[in-house]
PDB file of N, CA and C in Angstrom:
ATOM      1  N   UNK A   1       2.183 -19.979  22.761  1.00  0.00           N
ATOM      2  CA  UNK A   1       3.555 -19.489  22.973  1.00  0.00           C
ATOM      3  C   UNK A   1       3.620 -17.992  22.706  1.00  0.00           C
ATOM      4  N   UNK A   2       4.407 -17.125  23.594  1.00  0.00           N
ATOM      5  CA  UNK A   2       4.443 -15.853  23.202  1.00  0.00           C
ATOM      6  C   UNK A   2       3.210 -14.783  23.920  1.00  0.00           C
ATOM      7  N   UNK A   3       2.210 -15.633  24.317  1.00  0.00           N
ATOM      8  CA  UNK A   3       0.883 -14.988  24.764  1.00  0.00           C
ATOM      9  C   UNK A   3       1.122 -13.818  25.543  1.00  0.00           C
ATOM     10  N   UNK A   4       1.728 -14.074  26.823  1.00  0.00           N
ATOM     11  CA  UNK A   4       2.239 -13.111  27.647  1.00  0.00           C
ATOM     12  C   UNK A   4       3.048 -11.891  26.922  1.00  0.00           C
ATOM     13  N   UNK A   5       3.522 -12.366  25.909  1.00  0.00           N
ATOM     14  CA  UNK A   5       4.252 -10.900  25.544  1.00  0.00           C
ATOM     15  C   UNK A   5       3.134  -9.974  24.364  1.00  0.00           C
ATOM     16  N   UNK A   6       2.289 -10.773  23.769  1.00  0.00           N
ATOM     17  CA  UNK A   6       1.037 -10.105  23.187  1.00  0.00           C
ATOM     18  C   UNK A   6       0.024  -9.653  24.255  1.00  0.00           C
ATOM     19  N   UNK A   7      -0.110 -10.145  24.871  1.00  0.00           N
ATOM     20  CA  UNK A   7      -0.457  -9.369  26.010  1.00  0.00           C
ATOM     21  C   UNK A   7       0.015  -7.727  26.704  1.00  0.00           C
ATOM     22  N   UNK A   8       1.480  -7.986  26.771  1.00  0.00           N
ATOM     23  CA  UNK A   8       2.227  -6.896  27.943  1.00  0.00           C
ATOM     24  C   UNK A   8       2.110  -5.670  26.001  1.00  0.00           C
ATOM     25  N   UNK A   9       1.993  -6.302  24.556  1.00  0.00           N
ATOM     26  CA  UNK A   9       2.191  -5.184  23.783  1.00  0.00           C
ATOM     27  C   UNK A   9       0.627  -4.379  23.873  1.00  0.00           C
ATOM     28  N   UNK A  10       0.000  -5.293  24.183  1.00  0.00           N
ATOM     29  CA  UNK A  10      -1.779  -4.762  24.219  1.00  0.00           C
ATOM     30  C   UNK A  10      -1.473  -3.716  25.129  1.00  0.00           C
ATOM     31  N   UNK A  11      -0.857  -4.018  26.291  1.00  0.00           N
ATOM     32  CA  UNK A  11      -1.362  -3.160  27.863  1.00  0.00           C
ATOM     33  C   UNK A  11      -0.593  -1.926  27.451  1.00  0.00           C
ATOM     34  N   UNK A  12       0.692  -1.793  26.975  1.00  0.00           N
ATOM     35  CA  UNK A  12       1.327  -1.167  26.574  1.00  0.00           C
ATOM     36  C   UNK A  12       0.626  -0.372  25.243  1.00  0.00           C
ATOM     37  N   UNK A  13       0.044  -0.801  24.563  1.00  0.00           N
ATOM     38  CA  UNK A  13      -0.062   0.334  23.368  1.00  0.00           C
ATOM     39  C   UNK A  13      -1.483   0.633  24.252  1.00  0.00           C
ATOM     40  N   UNK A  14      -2.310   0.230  24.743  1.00  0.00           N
ATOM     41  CA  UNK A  14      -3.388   0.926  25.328  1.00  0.00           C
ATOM     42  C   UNK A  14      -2.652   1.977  26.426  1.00  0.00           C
ATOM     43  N   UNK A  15      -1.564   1.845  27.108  1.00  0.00           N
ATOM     44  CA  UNK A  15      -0.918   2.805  28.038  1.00  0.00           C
ATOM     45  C   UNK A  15      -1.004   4.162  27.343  1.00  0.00           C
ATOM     46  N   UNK A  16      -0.231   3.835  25.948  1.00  0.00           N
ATOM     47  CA  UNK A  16       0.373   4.858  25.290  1.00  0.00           C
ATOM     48  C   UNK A  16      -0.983   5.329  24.741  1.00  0.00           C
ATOM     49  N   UNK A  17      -2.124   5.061  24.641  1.00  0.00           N
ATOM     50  CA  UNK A  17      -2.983   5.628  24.124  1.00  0.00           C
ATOM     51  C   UNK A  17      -3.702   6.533  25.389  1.00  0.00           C
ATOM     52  N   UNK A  18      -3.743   6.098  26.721  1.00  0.00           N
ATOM     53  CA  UNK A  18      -4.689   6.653  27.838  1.00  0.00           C
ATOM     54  C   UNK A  18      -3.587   8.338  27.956  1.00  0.00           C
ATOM     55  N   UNK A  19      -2.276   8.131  27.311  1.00  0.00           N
ATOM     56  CA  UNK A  19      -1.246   9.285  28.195  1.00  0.00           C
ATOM     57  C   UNK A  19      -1.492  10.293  27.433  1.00  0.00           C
TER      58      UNK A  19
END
């Protein structure tokens, strides 16, 4: 439960790390 949104925070803090 929840996977998808631990997911979208992964893609997201890796975003914020590539910018």
């Amino acid at each position: 439960a929840g996977l998808g949104n631990y997911v979208e925070a992964l893609v997201r803090k890796a975003e914020a790390e590539f910018n």
